[in-house]
C-alpha atoms as a PDB file:
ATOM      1  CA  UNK A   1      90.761  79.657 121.239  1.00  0.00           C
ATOM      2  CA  UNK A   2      93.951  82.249 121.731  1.00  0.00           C
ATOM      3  CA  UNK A   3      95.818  80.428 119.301  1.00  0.00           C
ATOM      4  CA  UNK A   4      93.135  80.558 116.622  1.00  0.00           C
ATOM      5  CA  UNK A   5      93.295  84.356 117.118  1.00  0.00           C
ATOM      6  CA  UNK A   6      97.069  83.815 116.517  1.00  0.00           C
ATOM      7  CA  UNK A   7      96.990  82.312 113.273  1.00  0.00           C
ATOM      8  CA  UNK A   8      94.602  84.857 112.480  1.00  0.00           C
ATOM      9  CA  UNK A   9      96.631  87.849 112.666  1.00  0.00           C
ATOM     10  CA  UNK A  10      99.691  85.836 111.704  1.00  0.00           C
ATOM     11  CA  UNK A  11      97.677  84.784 108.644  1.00  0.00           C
ATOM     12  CA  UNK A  12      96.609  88.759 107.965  1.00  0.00           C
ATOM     13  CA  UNK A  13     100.757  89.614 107.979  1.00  0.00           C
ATOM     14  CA  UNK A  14     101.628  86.698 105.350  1.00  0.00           C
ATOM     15  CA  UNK A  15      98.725  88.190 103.305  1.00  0.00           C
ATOM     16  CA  UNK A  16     100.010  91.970 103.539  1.00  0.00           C
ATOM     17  CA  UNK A  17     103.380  90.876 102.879  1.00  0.00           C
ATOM     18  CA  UNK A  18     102.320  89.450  99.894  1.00  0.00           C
ATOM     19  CA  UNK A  19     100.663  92.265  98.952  1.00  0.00           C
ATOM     20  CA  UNK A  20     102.643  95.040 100.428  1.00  0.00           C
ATOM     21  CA  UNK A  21     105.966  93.652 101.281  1.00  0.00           C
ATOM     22  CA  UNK A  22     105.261  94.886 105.398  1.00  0.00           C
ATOM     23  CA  UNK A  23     104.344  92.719 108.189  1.00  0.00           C
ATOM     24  CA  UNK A  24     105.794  95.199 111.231  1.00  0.00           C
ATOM     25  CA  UNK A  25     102.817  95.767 112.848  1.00  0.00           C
ATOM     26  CA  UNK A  26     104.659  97.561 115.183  1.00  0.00           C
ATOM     27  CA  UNK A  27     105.862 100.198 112.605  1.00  0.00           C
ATOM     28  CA  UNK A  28     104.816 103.772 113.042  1.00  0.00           C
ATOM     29  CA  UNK A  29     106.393 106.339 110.527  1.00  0.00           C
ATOM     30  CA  UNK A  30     106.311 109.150 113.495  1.00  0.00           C
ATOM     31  CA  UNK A  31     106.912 107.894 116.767  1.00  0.00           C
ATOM     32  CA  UNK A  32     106.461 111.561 118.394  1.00  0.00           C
ATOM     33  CA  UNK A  33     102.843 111.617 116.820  1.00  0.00           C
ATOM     34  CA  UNK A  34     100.156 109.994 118.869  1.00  0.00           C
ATOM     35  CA  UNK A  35      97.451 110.426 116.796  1.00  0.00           C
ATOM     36  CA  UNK A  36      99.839 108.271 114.253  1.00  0.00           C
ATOM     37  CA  UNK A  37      98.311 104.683 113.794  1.00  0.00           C
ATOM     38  CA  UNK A  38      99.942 101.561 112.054  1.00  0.00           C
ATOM     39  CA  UNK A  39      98.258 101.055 108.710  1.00  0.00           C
ATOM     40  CA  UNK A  40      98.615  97.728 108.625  1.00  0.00           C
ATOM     41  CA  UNK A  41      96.440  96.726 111.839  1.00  0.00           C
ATOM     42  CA  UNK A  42      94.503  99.978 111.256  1.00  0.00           C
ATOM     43  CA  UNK A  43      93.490  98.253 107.279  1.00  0.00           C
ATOM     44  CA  UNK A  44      93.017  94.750 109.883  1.00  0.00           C
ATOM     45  CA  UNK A  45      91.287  96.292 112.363  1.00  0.00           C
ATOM     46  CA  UNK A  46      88.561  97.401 108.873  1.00  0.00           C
ATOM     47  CA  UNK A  47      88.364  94.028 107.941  1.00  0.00           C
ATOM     48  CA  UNK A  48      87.566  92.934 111.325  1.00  0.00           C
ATOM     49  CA  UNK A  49      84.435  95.746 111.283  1.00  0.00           C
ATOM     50  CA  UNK A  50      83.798  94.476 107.884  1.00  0.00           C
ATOM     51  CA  UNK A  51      83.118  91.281 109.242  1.00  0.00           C
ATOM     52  CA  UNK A  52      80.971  92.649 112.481  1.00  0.00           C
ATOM     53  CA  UNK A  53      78.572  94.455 109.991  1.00  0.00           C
ATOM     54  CA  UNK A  54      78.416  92.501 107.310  1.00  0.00           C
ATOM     55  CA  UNK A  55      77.340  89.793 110.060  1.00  0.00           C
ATOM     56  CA  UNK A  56      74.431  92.133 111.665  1.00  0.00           C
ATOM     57  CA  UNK A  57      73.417  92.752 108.174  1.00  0.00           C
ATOM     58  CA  UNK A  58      72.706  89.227 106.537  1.00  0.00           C
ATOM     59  CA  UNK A  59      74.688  85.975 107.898  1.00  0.00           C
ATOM     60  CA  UNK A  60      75.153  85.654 104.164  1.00  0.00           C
ATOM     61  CA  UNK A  61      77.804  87.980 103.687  1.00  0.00           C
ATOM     62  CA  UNK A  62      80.159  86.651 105.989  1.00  0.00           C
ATOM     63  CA  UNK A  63      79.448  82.987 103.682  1.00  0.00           C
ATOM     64  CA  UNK A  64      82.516  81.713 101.812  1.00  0.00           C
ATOM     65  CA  UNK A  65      81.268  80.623  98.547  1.00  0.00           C
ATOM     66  CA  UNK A  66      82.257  78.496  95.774  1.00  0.00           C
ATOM     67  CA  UNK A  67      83.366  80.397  92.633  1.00  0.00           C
ATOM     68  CA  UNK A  68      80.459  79.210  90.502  1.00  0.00           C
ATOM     69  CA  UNK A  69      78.248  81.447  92.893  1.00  0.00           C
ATOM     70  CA  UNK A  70      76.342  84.093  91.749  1.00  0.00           C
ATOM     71  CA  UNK A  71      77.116  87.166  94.358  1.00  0.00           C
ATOM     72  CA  UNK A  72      75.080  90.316  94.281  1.00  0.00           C
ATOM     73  CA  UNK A  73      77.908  92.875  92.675  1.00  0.00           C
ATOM     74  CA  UNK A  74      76.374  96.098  94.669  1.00  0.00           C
ATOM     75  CA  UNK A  75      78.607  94.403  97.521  1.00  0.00           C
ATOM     76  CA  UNK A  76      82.564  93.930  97.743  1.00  0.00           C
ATOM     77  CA  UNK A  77      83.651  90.488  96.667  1.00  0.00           C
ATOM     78  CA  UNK A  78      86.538  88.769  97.536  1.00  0.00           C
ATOM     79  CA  UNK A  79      88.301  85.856  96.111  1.00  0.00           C
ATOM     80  CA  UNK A  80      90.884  83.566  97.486  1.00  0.00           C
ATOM     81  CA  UNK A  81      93.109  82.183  95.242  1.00  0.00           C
ATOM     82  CA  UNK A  82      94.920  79.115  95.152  1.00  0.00           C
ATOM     83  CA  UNK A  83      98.353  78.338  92.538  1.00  0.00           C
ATOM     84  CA  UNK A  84      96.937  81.692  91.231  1.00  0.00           C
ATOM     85  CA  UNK A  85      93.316  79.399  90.735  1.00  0.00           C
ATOM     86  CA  UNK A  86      90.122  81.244  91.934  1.00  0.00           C
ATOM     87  CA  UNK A  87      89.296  78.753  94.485  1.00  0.00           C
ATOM     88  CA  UNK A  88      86.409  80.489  96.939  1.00  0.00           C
ATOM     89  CA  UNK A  89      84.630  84.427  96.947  1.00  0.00           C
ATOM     90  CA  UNK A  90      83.077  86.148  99.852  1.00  0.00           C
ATOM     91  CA  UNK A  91      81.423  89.365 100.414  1.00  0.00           C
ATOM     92  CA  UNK A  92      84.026  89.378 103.537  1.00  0.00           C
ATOM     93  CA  UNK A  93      87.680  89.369 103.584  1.00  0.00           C
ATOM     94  CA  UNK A  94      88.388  87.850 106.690  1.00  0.00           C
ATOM     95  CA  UNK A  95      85.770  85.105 106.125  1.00  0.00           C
ATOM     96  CA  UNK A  96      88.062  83.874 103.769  1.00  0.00           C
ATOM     97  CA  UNK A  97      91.273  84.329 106.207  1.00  0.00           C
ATOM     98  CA  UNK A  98      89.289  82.344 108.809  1.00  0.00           C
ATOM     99  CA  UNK A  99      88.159  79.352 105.624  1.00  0.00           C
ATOM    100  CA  UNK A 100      92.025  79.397 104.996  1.00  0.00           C
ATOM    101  CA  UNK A 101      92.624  78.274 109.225  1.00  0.00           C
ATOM    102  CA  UNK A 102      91.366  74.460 108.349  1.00  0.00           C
ATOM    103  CA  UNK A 103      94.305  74.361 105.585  1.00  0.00           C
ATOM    104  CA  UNK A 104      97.655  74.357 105.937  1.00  0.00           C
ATOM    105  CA  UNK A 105      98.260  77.573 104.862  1.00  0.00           C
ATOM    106  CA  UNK A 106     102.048  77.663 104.881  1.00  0.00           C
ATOM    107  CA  UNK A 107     102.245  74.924 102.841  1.00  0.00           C
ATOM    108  CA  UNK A 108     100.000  76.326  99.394  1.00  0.00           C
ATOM    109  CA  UNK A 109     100.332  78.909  97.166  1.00  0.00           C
ATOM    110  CA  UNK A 110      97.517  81.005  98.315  1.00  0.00           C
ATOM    111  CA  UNK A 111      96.329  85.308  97.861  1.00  0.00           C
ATOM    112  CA  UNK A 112      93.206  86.816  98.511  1.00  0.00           C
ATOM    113  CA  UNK A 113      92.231  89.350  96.205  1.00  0.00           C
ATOM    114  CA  UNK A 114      89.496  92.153  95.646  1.00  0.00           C
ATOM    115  CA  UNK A 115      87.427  90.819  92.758  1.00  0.00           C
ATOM    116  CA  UNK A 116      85.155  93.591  92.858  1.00  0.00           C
END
């Protein structure tokens, strides 16, 4: 189970360094300040309550659709991307991190993107 929270975050860093060219998720811009957080597990660490509440909510929002699927577009929607293909959508980001797990990630052309 530790390793699939592993490739999790490992998966999150390729993503943001696709985005954002930054994967240190140890970088802090001000040391000195403690009240200084890392913006790329703090922007993680949203998805992750993204996922929580969206769960609470309706199981349905965590659900990784196919792309013909008509979403309600009062929600966020999310689409993962494959050889820049829309592939899957999601009301949640990191349900489509966790779809990506079963594939072998490092080995496709892949980018998750906010559709709406």
């Amino acid at each position: 189970m530790e390793e699939h929270y592993v490739s999790l975050i490992n998966l999150y860093l390729l993503h943001n360094k696709k985005i954002n060219d930054e994967t240190d998720i140890l970088k802090v811009s001000n040391l000195e300040d403690l009240t200084e957080t890392n913006k790329v597990m703090e922007k993680f660490y949203m998805y992750i309550n993204q996922y929580k509440e969206n769960e609470k909510k309706d199981k349905k929002l965590i659900d990784v659709c196919d792309i013909n699927t008509n979403l309600d577009t009062s929600y966020a929607i999310y689409c993962l991307m494959i050889d820049n293909k829309p592939c899957k959508i999601s009301y949640t980001f990191l349900s489509l991190l966790i779809y990506l797990l079963d594939y072998c990630w490092t080995d496709i052309n892949w980018k998750i993107v906010h559709a709406k």
